[in-house]
Protein backbone atom coordinates (compact mmCIF):
# COMPACT_ATOMS: atom_id res chain seq x y z
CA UNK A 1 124.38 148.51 85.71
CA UNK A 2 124.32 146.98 89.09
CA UNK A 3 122.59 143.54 89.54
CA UNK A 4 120.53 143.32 92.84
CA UNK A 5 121.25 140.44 95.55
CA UNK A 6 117.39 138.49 95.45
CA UNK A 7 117.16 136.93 99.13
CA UNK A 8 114.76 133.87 98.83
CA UNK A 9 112.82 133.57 102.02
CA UNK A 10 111.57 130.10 102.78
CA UNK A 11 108.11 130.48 103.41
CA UNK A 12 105.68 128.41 105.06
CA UNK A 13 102.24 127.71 103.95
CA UNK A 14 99.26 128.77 106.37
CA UNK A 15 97.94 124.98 106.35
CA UNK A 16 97.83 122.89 109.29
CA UNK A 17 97.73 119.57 110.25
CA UNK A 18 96.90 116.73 112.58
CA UNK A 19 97.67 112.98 111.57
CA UNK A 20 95.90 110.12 112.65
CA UNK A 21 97.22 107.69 114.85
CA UNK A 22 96.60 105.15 111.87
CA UNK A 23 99.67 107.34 110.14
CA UNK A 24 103.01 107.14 110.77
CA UNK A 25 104.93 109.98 112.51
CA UNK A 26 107.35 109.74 109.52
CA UNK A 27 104.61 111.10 107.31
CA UNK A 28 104.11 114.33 109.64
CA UNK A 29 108.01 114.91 109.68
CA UNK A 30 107.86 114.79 105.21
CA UNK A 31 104.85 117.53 106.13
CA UNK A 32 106.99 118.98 107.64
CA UNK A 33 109.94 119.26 105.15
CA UNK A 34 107.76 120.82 102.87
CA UNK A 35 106.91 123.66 105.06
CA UNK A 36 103.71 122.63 106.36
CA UNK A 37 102.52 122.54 110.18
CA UNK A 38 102.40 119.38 110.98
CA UNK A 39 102.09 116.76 114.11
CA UNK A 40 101.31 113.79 114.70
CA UNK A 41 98.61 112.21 117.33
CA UNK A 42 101.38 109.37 118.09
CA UNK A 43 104.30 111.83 118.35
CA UNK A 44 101.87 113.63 120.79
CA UNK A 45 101.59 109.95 122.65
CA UNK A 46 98.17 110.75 122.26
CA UNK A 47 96.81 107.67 120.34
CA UNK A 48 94.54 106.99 123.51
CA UNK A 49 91.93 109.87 121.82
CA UNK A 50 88.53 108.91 120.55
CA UNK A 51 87.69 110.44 116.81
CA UNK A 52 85.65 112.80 118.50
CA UNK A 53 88.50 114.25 120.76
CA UNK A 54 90.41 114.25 117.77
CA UNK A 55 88.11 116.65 116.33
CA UNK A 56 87.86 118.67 119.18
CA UNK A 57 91.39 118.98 119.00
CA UNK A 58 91.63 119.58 115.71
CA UNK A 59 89.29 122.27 115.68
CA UNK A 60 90.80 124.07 118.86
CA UNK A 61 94.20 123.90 116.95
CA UNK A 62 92.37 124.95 113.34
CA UNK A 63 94.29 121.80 112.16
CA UNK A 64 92.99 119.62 109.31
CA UNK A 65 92.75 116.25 110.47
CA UNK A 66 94.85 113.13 107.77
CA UNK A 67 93.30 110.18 108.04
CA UNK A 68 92.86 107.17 106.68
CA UNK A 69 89.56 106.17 108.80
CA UNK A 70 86.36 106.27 106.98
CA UNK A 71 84.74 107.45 110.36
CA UNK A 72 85.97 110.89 110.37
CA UNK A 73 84.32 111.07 106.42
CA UNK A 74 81.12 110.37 108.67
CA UNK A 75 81.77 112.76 111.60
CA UNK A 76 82.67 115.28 108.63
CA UNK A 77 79.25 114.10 107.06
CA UNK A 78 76.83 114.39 109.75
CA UNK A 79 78.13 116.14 112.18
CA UNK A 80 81.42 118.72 111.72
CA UNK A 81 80.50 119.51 108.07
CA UNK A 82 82.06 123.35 107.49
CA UNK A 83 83.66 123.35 111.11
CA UNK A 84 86.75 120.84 110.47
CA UNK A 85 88.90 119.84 107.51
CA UNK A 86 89.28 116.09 107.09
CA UNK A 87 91.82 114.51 104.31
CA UNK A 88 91.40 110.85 103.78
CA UNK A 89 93.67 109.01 101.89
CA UNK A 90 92.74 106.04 100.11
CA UNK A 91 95.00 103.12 99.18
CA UNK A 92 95.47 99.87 100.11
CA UNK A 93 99.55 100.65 100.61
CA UNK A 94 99.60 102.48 103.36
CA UNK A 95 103.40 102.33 104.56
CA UNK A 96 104.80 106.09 105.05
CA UNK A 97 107.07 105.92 101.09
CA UNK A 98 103.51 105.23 99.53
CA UNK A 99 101.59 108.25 101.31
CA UNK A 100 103.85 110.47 101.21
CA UNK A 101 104.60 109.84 97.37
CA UNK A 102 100.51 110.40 97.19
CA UNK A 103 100.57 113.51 99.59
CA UNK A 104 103.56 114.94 97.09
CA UNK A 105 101.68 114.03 94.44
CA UNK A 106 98.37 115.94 95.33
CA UNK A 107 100.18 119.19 96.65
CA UNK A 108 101.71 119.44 93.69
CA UNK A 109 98.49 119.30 91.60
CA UNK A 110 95.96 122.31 90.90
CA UNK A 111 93.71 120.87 93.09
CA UNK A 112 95.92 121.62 96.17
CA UNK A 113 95.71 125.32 95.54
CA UNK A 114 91.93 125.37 96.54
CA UNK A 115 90.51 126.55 100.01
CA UNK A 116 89.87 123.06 101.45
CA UNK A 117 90.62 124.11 105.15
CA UNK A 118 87.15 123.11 106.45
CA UNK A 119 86.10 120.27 103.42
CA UNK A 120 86.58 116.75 103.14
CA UNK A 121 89.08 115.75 100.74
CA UNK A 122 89.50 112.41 99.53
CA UNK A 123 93.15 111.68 98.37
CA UNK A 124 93.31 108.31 95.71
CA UNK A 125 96.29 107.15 93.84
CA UNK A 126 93.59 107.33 90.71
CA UNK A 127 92.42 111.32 91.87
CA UNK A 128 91.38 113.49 94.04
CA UNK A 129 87.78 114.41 95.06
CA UNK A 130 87.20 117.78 97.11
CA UNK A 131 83.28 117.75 98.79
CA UNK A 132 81.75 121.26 99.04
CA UNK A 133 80.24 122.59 102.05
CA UNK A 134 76.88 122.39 100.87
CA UNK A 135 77.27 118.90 99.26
């Protein structure tokens, strides 16, 4: 009996993403080594954007937008809810090592496997909080 060759493709995930200028570039390249689309608004030298460009941008791009700015959770809120993805992350350790270990930590989890391409998700060390649409 013959045993077949198995070729592994590396795939990459459909998910896409635009960091904050309040994260560091570093985080978007460890996005990146896990297969996702990722850049960065300072690798773009683009840090001169208001939120609101950011959203504009994130929206032409159908990017979901990594933040750690409360004010996007309001844009989301009041104003982009169901046409933009925002992912805030919580913690008061914000160097690249400690976000990425939570970013790790939340695409491994069920959680991750959701649709959340146009909600607001709230990353914490303690959990994770998805908001729906309709919420």
């Amino acid at each position: 009996m013959q045993q077949k060759n198995l070729i592994v493709k590396k795939t990459t995930t459909s998910l896409k993403f635009l960091l904050d200028a309040n994260l560091s570039p570093l985080t978007a390249e460890f996005l990146r080594n896990l297969n996702f689309d990722a850049v960065s608004i300072l690798e773009q030298k683009l840090h001169y954007l208001s939120d609101e460009e950011v959203v504009k941008k994130a929206k032409r791009e159908g990017r979901i937008i990594i933040t750690f700015d409360q004010d996007f959770v309001d844009l989301w809120y009041f104003r982009e809810k169901g046409k933009v993805g925002i992912m805030r992350i919580r913690t008061k350790n914000q160097t690249p090592e400690n976000v990425n270990k939570i970013l790790k930590k939340f695409f491994e989890s069920p959680k991750s496997k959701a649709d959340f391409g146009k909600q607001l998700v709230v990353i914490k060390e303690t959990g994770i909080r998805i908001s729906n649409i309709r919420s």
